[in-house]
PDB file of N, CA and C in Angstrom:
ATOM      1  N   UNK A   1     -65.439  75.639 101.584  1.00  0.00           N
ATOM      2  CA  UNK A   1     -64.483  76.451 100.874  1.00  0.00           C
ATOM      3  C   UNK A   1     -63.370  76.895 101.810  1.00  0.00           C
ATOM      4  N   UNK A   2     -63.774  77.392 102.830  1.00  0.00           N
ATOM      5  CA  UNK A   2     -62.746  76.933 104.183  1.00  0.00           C
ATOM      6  C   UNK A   2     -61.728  76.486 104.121  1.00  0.00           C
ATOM      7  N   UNK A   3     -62.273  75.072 104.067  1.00  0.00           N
ATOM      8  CA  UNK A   3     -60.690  74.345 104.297  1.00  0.00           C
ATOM      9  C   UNK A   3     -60.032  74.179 103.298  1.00  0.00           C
ATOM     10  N   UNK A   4     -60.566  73.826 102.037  1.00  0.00           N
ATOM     11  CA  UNK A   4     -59.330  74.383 100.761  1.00  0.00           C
ATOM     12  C   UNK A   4     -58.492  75.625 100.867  1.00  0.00           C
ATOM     13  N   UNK A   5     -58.950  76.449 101.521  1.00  0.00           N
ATOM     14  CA  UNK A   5     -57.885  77.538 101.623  1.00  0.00           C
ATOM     15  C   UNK A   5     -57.058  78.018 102.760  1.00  0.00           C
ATOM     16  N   UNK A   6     -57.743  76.688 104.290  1.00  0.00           N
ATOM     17  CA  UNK A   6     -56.849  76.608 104.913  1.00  0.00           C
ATOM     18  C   UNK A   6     -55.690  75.781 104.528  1.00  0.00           C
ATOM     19  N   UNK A   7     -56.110  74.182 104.056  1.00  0.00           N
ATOM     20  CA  UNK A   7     -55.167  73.477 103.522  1.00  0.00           C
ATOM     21  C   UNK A   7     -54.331  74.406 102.385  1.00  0.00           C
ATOM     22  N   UNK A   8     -54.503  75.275 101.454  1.00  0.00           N
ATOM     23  CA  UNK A   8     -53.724  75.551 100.711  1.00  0.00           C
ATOM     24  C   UNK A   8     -52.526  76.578 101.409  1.00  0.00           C
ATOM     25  N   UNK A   9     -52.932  77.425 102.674  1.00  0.00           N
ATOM     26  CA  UNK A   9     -52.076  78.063 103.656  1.00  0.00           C
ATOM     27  C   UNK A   9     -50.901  76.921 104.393  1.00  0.00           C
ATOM     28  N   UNK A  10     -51.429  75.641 104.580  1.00  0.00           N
ATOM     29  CA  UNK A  10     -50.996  74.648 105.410  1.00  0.00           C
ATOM     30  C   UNK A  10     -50.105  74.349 104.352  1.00  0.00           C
ATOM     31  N   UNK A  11     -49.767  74.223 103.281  1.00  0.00           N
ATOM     32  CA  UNK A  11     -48.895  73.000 102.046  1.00  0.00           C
ATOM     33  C   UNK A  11     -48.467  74.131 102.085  1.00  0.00           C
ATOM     34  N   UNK A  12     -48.564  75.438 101.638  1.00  0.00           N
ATOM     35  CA  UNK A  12     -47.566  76.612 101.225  1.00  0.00           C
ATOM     36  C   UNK A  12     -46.245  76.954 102.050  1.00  0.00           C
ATOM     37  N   UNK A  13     -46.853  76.853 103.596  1.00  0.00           N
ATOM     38  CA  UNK A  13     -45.734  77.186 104.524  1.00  0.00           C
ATOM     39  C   UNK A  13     -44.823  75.798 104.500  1.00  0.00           C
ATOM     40  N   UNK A  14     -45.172  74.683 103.957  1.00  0.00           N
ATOM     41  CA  UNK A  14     -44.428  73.441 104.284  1.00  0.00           C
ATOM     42  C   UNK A  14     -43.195  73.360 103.713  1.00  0.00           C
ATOM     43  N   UNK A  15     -41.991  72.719 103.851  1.00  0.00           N
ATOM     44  CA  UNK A  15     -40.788  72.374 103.090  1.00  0.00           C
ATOM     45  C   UNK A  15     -41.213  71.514 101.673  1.00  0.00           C
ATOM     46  N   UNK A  16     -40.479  71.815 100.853  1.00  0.00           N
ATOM     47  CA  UNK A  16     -40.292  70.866  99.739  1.00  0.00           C
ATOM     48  C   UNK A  16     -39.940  69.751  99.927  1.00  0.00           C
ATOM     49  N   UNK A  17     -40.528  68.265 100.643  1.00  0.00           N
ATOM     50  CA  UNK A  17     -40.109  66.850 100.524  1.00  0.00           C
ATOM     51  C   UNK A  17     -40.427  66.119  99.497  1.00  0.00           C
ATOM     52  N   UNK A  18     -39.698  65.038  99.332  1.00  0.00           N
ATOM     53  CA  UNK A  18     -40.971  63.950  98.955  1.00  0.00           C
ATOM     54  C   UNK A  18     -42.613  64.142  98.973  1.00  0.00           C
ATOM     55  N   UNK A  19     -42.542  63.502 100.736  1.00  0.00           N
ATOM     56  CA  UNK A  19     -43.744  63.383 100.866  1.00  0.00           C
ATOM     57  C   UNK A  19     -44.721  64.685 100.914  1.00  0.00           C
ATOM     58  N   UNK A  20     -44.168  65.605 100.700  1.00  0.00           N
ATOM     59  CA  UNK A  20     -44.815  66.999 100.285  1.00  0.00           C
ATOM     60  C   UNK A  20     -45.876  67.119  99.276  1.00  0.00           C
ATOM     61  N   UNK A  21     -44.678  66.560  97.779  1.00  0.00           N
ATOM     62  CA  UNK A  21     -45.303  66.630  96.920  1.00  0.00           C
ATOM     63  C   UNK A  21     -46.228  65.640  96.447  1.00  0.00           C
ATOM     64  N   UNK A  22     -46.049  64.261  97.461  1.00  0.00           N
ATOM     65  CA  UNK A  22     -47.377  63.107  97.295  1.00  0.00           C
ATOM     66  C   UNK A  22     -48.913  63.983  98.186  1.00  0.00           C
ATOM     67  N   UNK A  23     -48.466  64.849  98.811  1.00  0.00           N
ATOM     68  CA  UNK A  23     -49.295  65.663  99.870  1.00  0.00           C
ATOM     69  C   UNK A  23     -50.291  66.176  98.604  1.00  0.00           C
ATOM     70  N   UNK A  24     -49.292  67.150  98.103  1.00  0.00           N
ATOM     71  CA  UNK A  24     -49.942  68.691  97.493  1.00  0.00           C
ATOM     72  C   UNK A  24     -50.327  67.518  95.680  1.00  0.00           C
ATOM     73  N   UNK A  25     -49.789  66.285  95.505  1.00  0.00           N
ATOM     74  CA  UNK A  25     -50.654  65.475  94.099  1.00  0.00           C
ATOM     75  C   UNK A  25     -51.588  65.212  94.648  1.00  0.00           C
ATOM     76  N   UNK A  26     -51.909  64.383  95.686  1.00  0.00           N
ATOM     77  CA  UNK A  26     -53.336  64.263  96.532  1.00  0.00           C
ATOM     78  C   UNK A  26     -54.317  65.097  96.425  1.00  0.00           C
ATOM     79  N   UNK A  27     -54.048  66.456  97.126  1.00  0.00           N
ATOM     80  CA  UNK A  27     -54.575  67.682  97.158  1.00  0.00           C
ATOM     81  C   UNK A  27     -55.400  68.159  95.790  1.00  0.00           C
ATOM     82  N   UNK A  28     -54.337  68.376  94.750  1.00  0.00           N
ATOM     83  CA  UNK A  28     -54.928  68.405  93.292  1.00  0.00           C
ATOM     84  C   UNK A  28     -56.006  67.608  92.762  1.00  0.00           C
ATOM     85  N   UNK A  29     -55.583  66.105  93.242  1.00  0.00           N
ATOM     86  CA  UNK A  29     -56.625  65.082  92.934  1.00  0.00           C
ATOM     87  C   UNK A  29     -58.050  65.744  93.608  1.00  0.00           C
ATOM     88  N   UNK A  30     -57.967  65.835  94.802  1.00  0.00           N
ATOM     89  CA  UNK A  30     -59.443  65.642  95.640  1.00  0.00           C
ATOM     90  C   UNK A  30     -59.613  67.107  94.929  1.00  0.00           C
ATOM     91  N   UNK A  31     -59.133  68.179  94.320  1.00  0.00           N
ATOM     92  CA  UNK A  31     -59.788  69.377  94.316  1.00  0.00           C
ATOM     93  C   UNK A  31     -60.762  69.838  92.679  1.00  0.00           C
ATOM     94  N   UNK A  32     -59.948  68.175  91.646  1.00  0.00           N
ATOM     95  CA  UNK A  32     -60.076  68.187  90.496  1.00  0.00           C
ATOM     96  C   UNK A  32     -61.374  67.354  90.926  1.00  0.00           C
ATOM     97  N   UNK A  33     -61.304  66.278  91.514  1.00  0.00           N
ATOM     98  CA  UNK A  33     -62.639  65.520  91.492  1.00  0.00           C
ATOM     99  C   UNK A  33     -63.524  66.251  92.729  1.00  0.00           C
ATOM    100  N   UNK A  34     -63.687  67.433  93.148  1.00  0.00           N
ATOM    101  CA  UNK A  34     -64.375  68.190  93.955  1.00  0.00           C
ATOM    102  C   UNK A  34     -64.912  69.164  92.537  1.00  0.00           C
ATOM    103  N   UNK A  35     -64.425  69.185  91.827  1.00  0.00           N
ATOM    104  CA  UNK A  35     -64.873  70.078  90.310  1.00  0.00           C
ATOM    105  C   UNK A  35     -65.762  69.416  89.761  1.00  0.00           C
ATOM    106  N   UNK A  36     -65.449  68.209  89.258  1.00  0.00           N
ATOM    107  CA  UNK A  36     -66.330  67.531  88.927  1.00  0.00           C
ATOM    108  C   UNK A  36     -67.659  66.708  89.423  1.00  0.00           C
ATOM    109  N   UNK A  37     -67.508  66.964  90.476  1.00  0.00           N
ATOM    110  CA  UNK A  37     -68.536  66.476  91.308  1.00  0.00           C
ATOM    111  C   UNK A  37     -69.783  67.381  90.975  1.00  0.00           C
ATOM    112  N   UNK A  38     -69.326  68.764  91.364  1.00  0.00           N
ATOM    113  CA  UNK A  38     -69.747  70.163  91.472  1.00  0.00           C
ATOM    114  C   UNK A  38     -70.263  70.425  90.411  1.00  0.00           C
ATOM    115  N   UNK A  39     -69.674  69.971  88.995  1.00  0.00           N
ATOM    116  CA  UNK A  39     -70.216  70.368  87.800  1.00  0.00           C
ATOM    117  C   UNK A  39     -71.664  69.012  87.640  1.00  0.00           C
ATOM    118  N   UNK A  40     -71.345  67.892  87.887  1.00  0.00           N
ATOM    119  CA  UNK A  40     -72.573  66.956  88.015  1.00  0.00           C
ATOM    120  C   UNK A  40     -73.459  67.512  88.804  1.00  0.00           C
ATOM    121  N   UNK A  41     -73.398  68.460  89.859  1.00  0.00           N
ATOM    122  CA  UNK A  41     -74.800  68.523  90.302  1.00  0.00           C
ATOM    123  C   UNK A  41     -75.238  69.625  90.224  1.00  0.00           C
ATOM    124  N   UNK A  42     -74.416  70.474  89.178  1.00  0.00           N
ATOM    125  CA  UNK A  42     -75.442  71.721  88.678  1.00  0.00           C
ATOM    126  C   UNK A  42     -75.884  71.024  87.539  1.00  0.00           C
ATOM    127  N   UNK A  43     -75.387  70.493  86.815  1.00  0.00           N
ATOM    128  CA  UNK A  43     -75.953  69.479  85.648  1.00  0.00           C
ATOM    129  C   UNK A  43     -77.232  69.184  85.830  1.00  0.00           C
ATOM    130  N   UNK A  44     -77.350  68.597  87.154  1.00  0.00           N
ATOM    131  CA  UNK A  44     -78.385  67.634  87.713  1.00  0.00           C
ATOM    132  C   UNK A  44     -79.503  68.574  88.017  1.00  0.00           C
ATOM    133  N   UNK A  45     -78.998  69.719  88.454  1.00  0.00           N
ATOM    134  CA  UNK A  45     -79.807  70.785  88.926  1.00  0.00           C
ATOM    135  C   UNK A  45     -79.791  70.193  90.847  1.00  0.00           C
ATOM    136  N   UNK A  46     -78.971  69.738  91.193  1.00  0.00           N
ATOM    137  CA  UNK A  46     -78.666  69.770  92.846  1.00  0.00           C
ATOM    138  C   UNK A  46     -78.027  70.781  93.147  1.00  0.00           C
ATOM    139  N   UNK A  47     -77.488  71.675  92.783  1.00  0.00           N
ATOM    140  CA  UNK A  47     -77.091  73.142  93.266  1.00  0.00           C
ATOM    141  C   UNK A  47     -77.588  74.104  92.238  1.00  0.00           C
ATOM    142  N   UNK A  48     -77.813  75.406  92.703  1.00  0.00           N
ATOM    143  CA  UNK A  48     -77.729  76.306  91.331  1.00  0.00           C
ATOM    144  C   UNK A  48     -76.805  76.254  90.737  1.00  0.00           C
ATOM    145  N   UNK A  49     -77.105  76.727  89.173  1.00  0.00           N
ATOM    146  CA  UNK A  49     -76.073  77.287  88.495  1.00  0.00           C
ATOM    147  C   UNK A  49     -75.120  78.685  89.386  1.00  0.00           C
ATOM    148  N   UNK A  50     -75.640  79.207  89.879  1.00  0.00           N
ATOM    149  CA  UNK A  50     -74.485  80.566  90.337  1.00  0.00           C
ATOM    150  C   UNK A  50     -74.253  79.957  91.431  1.00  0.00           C
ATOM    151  N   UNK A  51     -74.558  79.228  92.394  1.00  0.00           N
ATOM    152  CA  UNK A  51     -73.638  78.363  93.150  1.00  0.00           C
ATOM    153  C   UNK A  51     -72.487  77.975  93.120  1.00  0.00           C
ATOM    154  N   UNK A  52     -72.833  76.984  92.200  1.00  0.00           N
ATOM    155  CA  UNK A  52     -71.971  76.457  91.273  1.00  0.00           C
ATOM    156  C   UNK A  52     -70.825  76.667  90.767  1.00  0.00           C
ATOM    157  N   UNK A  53     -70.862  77.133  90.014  1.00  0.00           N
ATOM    158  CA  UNK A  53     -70.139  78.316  89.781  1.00  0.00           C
ATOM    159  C   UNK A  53     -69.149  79.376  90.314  1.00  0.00           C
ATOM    160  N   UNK A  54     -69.193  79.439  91.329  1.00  0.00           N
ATOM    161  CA  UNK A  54     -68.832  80.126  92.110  1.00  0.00           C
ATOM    162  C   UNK A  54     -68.177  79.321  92.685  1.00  0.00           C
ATOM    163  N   UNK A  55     -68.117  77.651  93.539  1.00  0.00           N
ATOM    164  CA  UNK A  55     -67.545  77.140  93.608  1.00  0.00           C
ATOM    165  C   UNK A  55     -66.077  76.688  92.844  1.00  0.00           C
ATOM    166  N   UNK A  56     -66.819  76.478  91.649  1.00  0.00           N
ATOM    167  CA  UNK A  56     -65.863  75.967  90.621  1.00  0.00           C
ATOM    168  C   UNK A  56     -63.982  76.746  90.591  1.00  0.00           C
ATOM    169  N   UNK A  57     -65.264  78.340  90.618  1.00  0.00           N
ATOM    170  CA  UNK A  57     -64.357  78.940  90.018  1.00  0.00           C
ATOM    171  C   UNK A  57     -63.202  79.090  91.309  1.00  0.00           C
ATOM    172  N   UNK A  58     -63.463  79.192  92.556  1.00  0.00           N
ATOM    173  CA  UNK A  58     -62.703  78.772  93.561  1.00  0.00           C
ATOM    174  C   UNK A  58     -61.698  77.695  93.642  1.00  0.00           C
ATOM    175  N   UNK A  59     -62.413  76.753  93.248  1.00  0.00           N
ATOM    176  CA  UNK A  59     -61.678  75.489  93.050  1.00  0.00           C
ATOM    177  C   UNK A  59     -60.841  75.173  91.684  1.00  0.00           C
ATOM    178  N   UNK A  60     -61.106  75.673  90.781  1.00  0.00           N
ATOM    179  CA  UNK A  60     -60.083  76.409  89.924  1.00  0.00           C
ATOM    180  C   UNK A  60     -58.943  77.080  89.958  1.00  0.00           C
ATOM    181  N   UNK A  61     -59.246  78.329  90.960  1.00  0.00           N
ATOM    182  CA  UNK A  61     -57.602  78.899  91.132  1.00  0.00           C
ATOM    183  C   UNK A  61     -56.792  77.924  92.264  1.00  0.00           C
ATOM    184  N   UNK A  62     -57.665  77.234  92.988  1.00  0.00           N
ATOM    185  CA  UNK A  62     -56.945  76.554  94.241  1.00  0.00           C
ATOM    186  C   UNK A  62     -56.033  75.732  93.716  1.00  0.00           C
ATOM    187  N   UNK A  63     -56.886  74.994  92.481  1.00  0.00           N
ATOM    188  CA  UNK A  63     -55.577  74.277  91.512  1.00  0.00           C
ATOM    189  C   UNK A  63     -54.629  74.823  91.215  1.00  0.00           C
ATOM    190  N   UNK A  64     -55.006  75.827  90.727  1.00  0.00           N
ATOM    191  CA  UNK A  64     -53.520  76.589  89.848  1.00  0.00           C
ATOM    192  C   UNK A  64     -52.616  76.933  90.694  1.00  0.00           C
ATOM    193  N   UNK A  65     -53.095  77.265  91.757  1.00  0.00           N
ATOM    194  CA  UNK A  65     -52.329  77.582  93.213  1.00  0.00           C
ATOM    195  C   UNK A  65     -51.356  76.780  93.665  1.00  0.00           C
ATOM    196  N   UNK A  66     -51.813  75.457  93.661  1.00  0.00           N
ATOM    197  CA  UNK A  66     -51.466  74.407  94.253  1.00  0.00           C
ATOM    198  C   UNK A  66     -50.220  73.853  92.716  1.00  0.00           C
ATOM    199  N   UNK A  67     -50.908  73.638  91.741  1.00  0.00           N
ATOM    200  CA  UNK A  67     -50.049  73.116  90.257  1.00  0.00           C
ATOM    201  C   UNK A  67     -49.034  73.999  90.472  1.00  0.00           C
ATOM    202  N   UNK A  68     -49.108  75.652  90.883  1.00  0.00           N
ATOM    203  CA  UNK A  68     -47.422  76.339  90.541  1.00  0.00           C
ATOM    204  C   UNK A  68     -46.592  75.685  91.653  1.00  0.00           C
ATOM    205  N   UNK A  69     -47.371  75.390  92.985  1.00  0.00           N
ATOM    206  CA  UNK A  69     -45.971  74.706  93.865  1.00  0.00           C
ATOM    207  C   UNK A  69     -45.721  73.486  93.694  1.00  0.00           C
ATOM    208  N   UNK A  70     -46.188  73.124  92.562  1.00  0.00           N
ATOM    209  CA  UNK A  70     -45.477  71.444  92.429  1.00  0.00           C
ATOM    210  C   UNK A  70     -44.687  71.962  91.260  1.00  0.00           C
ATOM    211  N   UNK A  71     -44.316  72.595  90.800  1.00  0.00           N
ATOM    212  CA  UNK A  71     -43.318  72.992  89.191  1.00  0.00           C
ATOM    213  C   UNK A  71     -42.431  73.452  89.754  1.00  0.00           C
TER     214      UNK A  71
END
């Protein structure tokens, strides 16, 4: 959980480029399929549910975080 919120400190201070925003679509990608991963293995019962959860919901705002600096 760390480094999602170092990386999200790291893209925030950055300039608006191009390759910024192939940076911070990347970013979204790995954080949407880090959700879903997360939700398969409380599914599975490989993490708890309040684990889980708790992750998610992290990785949830990190999106939204990340989606307002690409708009």
């Amino acid at each position: 959980m760390k480094e999602i919120i170092i990386t999200i400190g790291v893209l925030m201070g950055m300039t608006s480029t191009p390759d910024d925003k192939i940076i911070l679509n990347e970013t979204i990608n790995n954080i949407q399929d880090m959700k879903e991963w997360m939700i398969e293995d409380r599914n599975n019962g490989v993490i708890s549910p309040e684990y889980a959860d708790y992750y998610i919901q992290w990785l949830n705002e990190s999106e939204v975080k990340l989606i307002q600096i690409t708009d």
